[in-house]
N, C-alpha and C. Protein backbone atom coordinates (compact mmCIF):
# COMPACT_ATOMS: atom_id res chain seq x y z
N UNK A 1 -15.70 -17.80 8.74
CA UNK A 1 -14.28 -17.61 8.43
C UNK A 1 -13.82 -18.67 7.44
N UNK A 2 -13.09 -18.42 6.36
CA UNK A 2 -12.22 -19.46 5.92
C UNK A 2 -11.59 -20.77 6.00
N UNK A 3 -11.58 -21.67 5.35
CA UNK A 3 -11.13 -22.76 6.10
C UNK A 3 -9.86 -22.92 6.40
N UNK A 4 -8.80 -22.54 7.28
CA UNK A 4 -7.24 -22.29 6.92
C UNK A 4 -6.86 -23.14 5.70
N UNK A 5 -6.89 -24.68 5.84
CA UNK A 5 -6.65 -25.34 5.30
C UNK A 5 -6.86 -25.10 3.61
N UNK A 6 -7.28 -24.32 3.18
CA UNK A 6 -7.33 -23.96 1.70
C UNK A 6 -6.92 -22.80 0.93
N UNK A 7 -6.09 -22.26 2.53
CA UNK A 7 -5.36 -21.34 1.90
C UNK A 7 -4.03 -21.57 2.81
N UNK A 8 -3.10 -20.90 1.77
CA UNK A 8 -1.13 -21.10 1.89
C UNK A 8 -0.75 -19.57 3.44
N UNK A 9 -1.67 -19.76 4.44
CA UNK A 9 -2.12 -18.42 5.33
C UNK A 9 -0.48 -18.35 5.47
N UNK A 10 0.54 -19.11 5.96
CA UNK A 10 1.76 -18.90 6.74
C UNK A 10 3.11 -18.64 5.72
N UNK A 11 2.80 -18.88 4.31
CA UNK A 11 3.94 -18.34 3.21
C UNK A 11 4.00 -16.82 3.19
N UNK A 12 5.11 -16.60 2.67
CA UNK A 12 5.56 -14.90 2.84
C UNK A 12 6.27 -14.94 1.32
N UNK A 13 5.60 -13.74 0.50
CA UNK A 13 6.77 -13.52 -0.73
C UNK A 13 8.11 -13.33 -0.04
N UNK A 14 9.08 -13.85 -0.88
CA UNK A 14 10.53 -13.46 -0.46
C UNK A 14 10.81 -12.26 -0.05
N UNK A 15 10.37 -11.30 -1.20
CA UNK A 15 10.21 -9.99 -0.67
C UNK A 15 9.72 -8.97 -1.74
N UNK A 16 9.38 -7.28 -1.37
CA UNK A 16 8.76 -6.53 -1.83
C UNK A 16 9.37 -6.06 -3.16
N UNK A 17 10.70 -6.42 -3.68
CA UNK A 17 11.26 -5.13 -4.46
C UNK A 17 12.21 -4.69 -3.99
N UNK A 18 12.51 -4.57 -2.92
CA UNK A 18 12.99 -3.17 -2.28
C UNK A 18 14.24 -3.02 -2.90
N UNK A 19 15.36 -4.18 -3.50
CA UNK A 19 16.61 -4.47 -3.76
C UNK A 19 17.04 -3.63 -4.72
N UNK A 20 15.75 -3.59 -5.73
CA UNK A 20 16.27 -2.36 -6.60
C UNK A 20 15.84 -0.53 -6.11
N UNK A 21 15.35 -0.86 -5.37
CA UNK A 21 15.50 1.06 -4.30
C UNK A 21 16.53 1.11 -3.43
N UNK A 22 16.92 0.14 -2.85
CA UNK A 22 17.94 0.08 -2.33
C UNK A 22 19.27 0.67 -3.22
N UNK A 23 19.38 -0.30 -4.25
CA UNK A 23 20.66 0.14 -4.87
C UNK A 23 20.88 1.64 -5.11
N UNK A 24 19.57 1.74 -5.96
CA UNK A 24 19.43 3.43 -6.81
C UNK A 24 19.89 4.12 -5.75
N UNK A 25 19.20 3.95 -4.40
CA UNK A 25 19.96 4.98 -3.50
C UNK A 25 21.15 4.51 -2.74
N UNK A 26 22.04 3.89 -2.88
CA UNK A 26 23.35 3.92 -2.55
C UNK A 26 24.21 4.26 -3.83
N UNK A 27 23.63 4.06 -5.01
CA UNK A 27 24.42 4.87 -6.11
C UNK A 27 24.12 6.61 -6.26
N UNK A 28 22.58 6.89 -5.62
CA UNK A 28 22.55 8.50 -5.26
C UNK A 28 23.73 8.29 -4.20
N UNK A 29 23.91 7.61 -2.92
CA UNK A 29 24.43 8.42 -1.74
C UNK A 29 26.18 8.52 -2.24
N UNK A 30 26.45 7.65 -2.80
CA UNK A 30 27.73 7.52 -4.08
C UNK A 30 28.15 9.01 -4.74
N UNK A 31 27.21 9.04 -5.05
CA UNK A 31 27.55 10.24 -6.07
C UNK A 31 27.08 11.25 -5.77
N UNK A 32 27.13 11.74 -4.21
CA UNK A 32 27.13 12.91 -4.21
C UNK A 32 27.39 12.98 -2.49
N UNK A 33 28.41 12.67 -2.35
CA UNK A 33 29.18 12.97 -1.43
C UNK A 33 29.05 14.32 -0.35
N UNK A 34 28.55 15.02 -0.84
CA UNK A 34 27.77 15.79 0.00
C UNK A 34 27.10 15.93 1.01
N UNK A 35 26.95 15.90 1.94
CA UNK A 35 25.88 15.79 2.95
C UNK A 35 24.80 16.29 2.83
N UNK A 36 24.84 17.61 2.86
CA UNK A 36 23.52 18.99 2.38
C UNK A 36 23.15 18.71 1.18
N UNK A 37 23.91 18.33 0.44
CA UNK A 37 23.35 18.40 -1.27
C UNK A 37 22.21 16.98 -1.39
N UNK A 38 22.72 15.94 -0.88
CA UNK A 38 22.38 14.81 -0.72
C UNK A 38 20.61 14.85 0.03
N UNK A 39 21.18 15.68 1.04
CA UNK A 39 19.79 15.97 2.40
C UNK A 39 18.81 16.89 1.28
N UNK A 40 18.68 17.46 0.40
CA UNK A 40 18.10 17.91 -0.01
C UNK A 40 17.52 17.53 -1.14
N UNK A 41 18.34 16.81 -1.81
CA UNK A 41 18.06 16.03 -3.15
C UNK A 41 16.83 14.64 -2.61
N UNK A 42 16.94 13.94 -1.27
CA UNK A 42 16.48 13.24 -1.05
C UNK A 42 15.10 14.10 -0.21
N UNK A 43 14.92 15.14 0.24
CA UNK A 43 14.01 15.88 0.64
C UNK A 43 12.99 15.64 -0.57
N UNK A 44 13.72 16.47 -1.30
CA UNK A 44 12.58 16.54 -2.84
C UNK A 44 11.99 15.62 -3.12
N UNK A 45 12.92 14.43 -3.08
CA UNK A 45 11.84 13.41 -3.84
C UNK A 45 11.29 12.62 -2.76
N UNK A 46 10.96 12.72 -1.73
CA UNK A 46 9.91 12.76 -0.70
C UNK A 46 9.19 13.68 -0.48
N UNK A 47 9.28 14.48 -0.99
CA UNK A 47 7.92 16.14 -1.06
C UNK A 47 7.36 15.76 -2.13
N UNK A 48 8.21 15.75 -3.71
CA UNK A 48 7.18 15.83 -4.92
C UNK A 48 7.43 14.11 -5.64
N UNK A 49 8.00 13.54 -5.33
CA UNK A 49 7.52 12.30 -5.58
C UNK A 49 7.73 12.24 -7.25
N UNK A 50 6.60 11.44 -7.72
CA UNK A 50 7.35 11.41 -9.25
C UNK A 50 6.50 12.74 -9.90
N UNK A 51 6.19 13.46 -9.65
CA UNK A 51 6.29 14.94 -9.78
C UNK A 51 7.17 15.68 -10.00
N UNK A 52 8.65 15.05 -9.67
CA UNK A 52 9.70 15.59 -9.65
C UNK A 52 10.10 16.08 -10.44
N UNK A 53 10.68 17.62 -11.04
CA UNK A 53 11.38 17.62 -12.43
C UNK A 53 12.89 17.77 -11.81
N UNK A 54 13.74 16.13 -12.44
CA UNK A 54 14.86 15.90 -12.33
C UNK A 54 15.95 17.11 -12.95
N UNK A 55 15.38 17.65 -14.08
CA UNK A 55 16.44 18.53 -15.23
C UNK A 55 16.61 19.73 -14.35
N UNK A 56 15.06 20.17 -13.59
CA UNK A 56 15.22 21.66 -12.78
C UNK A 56 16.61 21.62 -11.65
N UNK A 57 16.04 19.81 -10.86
CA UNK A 57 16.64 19.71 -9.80
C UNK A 57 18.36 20.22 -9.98
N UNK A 58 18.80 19.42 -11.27
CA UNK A 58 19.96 19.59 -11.47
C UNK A 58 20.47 20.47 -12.02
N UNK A 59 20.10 21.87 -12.62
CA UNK A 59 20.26 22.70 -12.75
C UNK A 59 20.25 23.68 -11.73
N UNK A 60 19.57 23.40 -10.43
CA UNK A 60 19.46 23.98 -9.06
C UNK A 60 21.05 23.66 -8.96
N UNK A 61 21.07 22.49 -8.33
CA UNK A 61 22.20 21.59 -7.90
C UNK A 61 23.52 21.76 -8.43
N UNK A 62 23.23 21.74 -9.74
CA UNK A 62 24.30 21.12 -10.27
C UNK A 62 25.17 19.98 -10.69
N UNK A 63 23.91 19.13 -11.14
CA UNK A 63 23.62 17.77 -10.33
C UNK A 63 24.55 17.03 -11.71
N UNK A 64 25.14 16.03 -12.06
CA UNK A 64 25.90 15.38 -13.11
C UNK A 64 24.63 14.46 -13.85
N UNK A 65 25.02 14.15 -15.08
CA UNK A 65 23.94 13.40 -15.77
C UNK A 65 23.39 11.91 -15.11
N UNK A 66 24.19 11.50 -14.47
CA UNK A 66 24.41 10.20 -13.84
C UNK A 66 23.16 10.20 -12.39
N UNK A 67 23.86 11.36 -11.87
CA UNK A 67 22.77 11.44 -10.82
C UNK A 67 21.36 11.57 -11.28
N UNK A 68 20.98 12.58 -12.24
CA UNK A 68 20.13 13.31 -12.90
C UNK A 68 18.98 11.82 -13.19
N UNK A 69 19.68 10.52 -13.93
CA UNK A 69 19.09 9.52 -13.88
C UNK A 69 18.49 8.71 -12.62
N UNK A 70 19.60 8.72 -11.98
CA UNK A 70 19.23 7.88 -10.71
C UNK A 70 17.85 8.40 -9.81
N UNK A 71 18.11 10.03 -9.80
CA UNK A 71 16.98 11.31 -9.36
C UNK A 71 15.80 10.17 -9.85
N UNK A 72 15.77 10.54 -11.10
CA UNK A 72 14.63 10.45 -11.78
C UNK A 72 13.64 8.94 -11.85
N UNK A 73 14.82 7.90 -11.82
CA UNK A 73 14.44 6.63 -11.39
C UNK A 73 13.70 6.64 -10.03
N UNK A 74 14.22 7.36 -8.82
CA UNK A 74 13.71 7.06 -7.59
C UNK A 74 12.57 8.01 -7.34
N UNK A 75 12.63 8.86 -8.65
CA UNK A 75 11.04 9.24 -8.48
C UNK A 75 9.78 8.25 -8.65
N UNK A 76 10.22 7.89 -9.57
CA UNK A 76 9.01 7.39 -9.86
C UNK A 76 9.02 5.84 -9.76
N UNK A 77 9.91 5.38 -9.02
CA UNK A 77 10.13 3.77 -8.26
C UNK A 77 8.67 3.37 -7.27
N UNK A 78 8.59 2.03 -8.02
CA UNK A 78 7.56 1.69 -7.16
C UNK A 78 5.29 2.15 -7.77
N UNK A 79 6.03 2.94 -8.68
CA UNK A 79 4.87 3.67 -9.42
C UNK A 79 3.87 2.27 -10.40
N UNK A 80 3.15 2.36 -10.09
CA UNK A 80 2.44 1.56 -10.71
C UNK A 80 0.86 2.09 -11.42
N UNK A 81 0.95 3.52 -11.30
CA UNK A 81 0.00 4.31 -12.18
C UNK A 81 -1.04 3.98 -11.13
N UNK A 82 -1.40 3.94 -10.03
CA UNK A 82 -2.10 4.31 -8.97
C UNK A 82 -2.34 5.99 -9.09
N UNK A 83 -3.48 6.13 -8.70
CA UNK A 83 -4.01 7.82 -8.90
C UNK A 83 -2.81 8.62 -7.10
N UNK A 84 -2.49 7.59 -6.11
CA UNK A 84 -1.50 7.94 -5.23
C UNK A 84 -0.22 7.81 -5.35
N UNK A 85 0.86 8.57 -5.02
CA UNK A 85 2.35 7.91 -4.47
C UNK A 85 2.58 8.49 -3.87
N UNK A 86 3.66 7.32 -3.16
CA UNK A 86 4.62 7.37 -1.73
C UNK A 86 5.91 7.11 -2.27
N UNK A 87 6.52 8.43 -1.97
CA UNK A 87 8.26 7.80 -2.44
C UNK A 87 8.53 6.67 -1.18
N UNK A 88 9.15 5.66 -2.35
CA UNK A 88 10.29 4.49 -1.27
C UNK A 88 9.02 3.35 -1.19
N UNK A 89 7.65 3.56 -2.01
CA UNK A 89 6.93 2.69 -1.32
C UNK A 89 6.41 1.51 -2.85
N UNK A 90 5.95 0.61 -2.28
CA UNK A 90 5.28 -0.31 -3.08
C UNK A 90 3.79 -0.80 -2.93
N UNK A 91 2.93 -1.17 -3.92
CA UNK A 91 1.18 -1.46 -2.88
C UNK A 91 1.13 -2.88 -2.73
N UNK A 92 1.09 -2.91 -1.65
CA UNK A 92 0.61 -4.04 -0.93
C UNK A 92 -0.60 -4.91 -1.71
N UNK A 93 -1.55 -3.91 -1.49
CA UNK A 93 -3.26 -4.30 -1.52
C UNK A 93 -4.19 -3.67 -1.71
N UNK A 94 -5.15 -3.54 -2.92
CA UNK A 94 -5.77 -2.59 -2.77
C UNK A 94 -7.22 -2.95 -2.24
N UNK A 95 -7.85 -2.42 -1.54
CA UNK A 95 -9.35 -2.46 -1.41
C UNK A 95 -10.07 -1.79 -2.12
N UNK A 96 -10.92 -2.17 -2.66
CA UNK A 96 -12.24 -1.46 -3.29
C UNK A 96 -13.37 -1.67 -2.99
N UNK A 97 -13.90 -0.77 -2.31
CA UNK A 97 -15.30 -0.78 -1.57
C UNK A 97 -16.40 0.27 -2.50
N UNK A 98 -17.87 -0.46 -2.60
CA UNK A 98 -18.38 0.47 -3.23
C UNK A 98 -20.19 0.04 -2.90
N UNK A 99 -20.92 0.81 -3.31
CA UNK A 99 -22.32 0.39 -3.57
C UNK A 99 -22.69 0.41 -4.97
N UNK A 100 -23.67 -0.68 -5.17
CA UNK A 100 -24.47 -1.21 -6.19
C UNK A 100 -25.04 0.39 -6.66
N UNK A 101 -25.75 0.58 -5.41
CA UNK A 101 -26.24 2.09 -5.95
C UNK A 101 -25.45 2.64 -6.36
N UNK A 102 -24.53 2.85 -6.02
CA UNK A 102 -23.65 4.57 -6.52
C UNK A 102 -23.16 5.53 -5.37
N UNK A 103 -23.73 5.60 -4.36
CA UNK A 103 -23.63 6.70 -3.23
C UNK A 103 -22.21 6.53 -2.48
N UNK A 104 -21.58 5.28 -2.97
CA UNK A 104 -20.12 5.15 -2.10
C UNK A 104 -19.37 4.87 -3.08
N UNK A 105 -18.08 4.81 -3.40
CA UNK A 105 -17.02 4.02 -4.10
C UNK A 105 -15.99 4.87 -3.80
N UNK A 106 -14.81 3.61 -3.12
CA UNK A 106 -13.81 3.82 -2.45
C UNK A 106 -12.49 2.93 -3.12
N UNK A 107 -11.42 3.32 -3.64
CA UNK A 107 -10.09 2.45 -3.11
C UNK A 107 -9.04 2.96 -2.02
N UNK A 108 -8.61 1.79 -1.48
CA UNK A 108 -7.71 1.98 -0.82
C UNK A 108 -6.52 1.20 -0.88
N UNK A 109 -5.29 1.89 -0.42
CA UNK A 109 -4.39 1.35 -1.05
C UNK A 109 -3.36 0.66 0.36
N UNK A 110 -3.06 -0.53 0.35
CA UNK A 110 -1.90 -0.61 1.56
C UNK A 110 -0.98 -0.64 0.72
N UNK A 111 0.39 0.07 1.75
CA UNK A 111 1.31 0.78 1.20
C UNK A 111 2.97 -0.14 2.14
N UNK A 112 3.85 -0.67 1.34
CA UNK A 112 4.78 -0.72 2.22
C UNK A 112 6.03 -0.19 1.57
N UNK A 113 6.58 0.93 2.45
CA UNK A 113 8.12 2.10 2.02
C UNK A 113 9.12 1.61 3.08
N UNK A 114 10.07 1.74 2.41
CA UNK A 114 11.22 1.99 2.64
C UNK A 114 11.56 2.37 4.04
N UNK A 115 12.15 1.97 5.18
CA UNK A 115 12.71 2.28 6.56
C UNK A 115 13.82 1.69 6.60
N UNK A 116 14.45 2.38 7.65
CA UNK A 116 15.81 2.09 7.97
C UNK A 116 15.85 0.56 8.44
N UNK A 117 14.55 0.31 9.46
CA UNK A 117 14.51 -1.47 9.83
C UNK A 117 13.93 -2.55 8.85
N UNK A 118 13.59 -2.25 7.71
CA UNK A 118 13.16 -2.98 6.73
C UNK A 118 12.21 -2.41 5.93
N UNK A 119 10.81 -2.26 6.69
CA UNK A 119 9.78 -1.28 6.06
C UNK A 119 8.18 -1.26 6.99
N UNK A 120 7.80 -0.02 6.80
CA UNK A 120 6.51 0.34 6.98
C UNK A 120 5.61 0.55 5.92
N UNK A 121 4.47 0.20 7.02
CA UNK A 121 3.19 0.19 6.14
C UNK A 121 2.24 0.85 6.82
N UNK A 122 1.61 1.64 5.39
CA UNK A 122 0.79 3.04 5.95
C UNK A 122 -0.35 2.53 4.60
N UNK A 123 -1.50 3.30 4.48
CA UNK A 123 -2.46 3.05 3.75
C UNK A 123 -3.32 4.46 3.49
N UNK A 124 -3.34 4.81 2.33
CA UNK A 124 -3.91 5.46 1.67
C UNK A 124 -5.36 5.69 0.92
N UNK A 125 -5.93 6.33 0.71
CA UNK A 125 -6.80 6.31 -0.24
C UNK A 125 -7.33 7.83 -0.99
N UNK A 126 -8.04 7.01 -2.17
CA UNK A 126 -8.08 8.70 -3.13
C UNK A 126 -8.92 9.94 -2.69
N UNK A 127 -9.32 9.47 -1.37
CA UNK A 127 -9.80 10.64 -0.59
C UNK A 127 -9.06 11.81 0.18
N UNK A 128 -7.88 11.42 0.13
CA UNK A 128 -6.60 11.77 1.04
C UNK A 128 -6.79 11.09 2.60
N UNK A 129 -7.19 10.55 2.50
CA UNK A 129 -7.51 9.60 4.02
C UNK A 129 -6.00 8.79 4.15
N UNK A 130 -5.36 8.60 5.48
CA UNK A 130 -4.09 8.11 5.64
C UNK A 130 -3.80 7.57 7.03
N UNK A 131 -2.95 6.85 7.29
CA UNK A 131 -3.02 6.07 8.63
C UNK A 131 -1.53 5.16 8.25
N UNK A 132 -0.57 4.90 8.81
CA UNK A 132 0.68 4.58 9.88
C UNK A 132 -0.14 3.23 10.41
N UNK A 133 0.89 2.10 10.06
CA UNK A 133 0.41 1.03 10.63
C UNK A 133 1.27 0.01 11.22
N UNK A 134 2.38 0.91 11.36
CA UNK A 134 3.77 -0.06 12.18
C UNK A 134 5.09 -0.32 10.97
N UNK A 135 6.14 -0.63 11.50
CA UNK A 135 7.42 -1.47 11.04
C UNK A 135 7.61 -2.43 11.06
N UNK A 136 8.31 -3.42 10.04
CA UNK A 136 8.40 -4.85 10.01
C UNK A 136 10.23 -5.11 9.55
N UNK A 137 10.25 -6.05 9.66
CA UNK A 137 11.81 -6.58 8.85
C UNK A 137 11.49 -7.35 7.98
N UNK A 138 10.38 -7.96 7.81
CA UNK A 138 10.63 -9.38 6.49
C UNK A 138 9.07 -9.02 5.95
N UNK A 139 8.67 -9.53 5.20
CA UNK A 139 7.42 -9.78 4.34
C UNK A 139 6.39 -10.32 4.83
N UNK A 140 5.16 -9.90 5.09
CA UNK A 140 4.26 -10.49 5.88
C UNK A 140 3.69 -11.76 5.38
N UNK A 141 2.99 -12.36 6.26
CA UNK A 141 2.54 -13.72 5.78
C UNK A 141 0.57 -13.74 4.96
N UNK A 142 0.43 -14.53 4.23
CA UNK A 142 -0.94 -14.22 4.21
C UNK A 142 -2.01 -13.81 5.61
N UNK A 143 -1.70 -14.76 6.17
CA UNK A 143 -2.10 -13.97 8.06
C UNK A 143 -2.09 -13.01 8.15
N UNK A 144 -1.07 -12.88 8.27
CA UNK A 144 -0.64 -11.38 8.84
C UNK A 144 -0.97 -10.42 7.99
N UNK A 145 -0.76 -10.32 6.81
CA UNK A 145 -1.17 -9.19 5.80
C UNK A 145 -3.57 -9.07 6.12
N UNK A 146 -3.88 -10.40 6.19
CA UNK A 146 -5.13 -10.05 6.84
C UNK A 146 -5.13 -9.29 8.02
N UNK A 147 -4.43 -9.66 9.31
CA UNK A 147 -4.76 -9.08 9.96
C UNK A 147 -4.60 -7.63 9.60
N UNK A 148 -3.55 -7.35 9.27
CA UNK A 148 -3.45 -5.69 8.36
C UNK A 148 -4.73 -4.99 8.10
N UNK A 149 -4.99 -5.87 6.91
CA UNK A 149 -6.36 -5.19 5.93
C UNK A 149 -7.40 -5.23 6.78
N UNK A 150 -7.81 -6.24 7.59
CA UNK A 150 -9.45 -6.15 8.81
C UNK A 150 -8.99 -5.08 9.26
N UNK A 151 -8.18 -4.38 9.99
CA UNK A 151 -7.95 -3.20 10.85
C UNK A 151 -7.93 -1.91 10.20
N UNK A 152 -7.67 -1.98 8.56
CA UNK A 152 -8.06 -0.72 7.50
C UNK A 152 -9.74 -0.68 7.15
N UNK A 153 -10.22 -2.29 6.97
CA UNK A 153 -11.93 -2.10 6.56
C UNK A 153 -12.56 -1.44 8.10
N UNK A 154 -12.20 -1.96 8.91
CA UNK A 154 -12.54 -1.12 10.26
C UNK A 154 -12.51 0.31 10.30
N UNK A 155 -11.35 0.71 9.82
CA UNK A 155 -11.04 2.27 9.83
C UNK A 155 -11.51 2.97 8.63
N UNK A 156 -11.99 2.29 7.72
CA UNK A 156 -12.89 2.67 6.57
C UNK A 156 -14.18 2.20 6.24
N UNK A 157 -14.47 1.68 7.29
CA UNK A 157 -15.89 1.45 7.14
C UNK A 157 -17.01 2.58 7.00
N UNK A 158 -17.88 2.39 6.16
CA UNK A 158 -18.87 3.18 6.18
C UNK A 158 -20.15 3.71 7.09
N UNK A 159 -19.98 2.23 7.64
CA UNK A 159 -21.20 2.38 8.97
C UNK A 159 -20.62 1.60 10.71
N UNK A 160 -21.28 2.07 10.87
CA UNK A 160 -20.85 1.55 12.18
C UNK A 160 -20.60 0.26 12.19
N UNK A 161 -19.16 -0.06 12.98
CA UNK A 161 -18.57 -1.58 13.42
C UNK A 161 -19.26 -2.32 14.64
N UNK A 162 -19.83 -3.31 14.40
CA UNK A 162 -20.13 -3.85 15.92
C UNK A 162 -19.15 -5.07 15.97
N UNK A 163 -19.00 -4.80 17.60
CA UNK A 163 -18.38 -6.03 17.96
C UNK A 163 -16.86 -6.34 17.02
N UNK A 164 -16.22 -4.66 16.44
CA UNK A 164 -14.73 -5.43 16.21
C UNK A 164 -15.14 -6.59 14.75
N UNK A 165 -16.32 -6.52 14.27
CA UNK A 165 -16.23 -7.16 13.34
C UNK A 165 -16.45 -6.52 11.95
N UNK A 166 -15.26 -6.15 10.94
CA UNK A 166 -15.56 -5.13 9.78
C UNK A 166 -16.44 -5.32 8.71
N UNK A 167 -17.26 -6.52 8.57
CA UNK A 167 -18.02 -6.73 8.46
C UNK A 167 -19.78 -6.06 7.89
N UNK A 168 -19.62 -6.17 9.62
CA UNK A 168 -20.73 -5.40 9.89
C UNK A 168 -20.68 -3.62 9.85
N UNK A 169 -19.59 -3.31 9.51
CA UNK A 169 -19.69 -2.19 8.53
C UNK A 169 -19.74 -1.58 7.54
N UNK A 170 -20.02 -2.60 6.74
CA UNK A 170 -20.30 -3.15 5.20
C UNK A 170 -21.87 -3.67 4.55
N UNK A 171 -21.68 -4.82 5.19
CA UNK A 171 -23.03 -5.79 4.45
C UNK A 171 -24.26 -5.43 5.44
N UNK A 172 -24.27 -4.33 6.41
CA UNK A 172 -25.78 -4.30 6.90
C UNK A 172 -26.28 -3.45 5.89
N UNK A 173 -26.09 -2.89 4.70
CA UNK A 173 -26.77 -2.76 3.50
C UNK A 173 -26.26 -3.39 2.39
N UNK A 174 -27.16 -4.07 1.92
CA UNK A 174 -27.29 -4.96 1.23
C UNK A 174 -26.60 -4.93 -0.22
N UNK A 175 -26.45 -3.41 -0.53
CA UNK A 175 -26.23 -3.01 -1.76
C UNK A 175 -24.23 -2.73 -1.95
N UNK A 176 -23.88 -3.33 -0.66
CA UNK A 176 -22.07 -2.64 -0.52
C UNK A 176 -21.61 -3.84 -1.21
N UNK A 177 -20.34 -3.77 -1.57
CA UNK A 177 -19.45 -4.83 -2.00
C UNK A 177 -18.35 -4.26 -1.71
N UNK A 178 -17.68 -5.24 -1.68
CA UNK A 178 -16.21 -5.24 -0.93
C UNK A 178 -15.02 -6.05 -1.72
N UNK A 179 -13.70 -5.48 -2.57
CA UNK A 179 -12.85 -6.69 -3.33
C UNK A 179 -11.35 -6.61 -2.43
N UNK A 180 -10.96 -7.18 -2.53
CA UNK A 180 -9.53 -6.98 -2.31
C UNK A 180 -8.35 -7.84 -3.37
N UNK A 181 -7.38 -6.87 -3.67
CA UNK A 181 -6.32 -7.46 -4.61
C UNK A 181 -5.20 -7.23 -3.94
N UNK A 182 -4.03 -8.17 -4.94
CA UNK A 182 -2.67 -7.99 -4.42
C UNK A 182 -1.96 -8.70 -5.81
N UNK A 183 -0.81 -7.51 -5.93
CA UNK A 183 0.11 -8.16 -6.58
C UNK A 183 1.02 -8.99 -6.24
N UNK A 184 0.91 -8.99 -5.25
CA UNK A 184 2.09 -10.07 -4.50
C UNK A 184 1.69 -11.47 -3.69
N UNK A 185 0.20 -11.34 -3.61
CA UNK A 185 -0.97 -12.24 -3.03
C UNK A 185 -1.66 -12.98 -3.30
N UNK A 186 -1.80 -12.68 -5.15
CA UNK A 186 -2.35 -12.55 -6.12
C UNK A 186 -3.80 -13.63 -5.80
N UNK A 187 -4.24 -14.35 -6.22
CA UNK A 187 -5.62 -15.29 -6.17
C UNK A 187 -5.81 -15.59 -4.84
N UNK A 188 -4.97 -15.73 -4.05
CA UNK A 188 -4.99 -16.08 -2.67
C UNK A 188 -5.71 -15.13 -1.50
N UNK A 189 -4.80 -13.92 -1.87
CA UNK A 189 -6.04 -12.88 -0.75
C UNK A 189 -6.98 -12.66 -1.30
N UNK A 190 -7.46 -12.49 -2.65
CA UNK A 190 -9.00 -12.46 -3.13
C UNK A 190 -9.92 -13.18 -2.71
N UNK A 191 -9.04 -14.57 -2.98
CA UNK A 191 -9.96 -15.73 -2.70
C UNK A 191 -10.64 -16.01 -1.09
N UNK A 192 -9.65 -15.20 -0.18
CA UNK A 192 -9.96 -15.36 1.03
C UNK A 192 -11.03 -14.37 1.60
N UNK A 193 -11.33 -13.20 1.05
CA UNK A 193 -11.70 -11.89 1.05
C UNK A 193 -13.48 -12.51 0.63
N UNK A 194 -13.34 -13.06 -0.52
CA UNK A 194 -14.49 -13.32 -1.42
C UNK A 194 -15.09 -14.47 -0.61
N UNK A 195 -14.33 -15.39 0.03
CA UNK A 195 -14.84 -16.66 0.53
C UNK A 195 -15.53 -16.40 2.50
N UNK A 196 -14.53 -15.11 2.76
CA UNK A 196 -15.32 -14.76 4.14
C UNK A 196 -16.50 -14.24 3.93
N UNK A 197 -16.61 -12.86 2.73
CA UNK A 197 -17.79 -11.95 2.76
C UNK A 197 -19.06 -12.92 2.40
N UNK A 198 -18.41 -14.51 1.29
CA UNK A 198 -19.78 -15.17 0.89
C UNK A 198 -20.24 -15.49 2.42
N UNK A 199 -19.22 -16.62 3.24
CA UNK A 199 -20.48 -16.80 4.19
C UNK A 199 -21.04 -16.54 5.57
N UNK A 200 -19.87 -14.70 4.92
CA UNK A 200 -21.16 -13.92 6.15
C UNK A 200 -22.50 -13.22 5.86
N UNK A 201 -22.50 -12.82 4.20
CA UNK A 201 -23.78 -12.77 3.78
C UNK A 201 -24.78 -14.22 4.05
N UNK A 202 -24.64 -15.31 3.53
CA UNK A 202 -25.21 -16.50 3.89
C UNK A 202 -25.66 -16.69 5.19
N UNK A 203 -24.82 -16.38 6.11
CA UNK A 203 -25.06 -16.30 7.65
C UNK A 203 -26.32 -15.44 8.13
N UNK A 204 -25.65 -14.35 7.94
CA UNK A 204 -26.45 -12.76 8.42
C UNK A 204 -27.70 -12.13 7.48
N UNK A 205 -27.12 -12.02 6.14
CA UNK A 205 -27.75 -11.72 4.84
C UNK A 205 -27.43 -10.19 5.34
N UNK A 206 -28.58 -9.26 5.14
CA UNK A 206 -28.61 -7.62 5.67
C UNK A 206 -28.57 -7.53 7.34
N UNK A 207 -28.90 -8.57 8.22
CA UNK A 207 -29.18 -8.00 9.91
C UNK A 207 -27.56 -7.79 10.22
N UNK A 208 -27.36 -6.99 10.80
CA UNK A 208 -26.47 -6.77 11.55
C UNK A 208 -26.90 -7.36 13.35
């Protein structure tokens, strides 16, 4: 394991973003006073996401130019040209798991959206693979955002887990590699990611 001491484990970004999704949608819930019109406008862009065509919507609707923008902003909020989206959401972290050979390559994405108590985090990947991983109020800590990600390499592991350690569902072939990034984490969860897997290869090498 890591040495705590060389990494910042107990700091938390201030926070995700969310301030500007927040607004966009109290200037949607503003401007359109509606209840039904509103319930539906916000349906959509949780069905098609930035898929959305804003011009149709508002020609459905009847929607004013003003809204028509805001629509269109909260489509595609949070988009960072990831091959996935989640309306209301931002990525956490991505994992990328793969083999030297070729026979595996995986990303995965942790995901934290928009809730009424602050936000959840769910995790994705370009397989359509998906998983719900609880509610929070504030920004996780480097800790805590690990404990997160060990409980996704677990649930995406390729081979069997022993002993609760994700690990060993990875490096008992020799040929896997494992990265993890963060925009919000940035050198810090890599560095922690890169500095466990070195010395459990060193440890173990291929035995599980």
């Amino acid at each position: 394991m890591p040495h705590p001491r060389d990494f910042r484990l107990f700091e938390r970004p201030r926070s995700y973003g969310f301030e500007s999704f927040d607004e966009l949608m109290r200037e949607l819930r503003a401007a359109l006073p509606d209840t039904d019109v509103f319930a539906e406008v916000l349906a959509t862009l949780q069905i098609e996401g930035r898929d959305l065509d804003a011009d149709h919507l508002a020609r459905e609707l009847h929607l004013e130019t003003h809204v028509v923008e805001a629509v269109a902003q909260l489509a595609s909020w949070g988009d960072i040209e990831l091959l996935i989206h989640e309306f209301g959401a931002v990525c956490l972290a991505t994992i990328n798991s793969g083999s030297l050979l070729g026979h595996c390559d995986l990303a995965t994405h942790l995901l934290a959206r928009r809730c009424e108590r602050g936000f959840e985090l769910l995790f994705t990947d370009e397989n359509g693979g998906y998983g719900q991983l609880g509610e929070y109020a504030q920004p996780l800590s480097l800790l805590e955002l690990t404990v997160v990600l060990d409980s996704i390499l677990i649930i995406q592991a390729p081979y069997d887990v022993v002993d609760g350690n994700w690990q060993t569902g990875y490096f008992c072939d020799p040929s896997m590699t494992v990265r993890v990034s963060s925009p919000f984490y940035y050198e810090q969860l890599s560095a922690w990611y890169a500095q466990a897997i070195a010395e459990w290869i060193a440890v173990h090498g291929g035995e599980v």
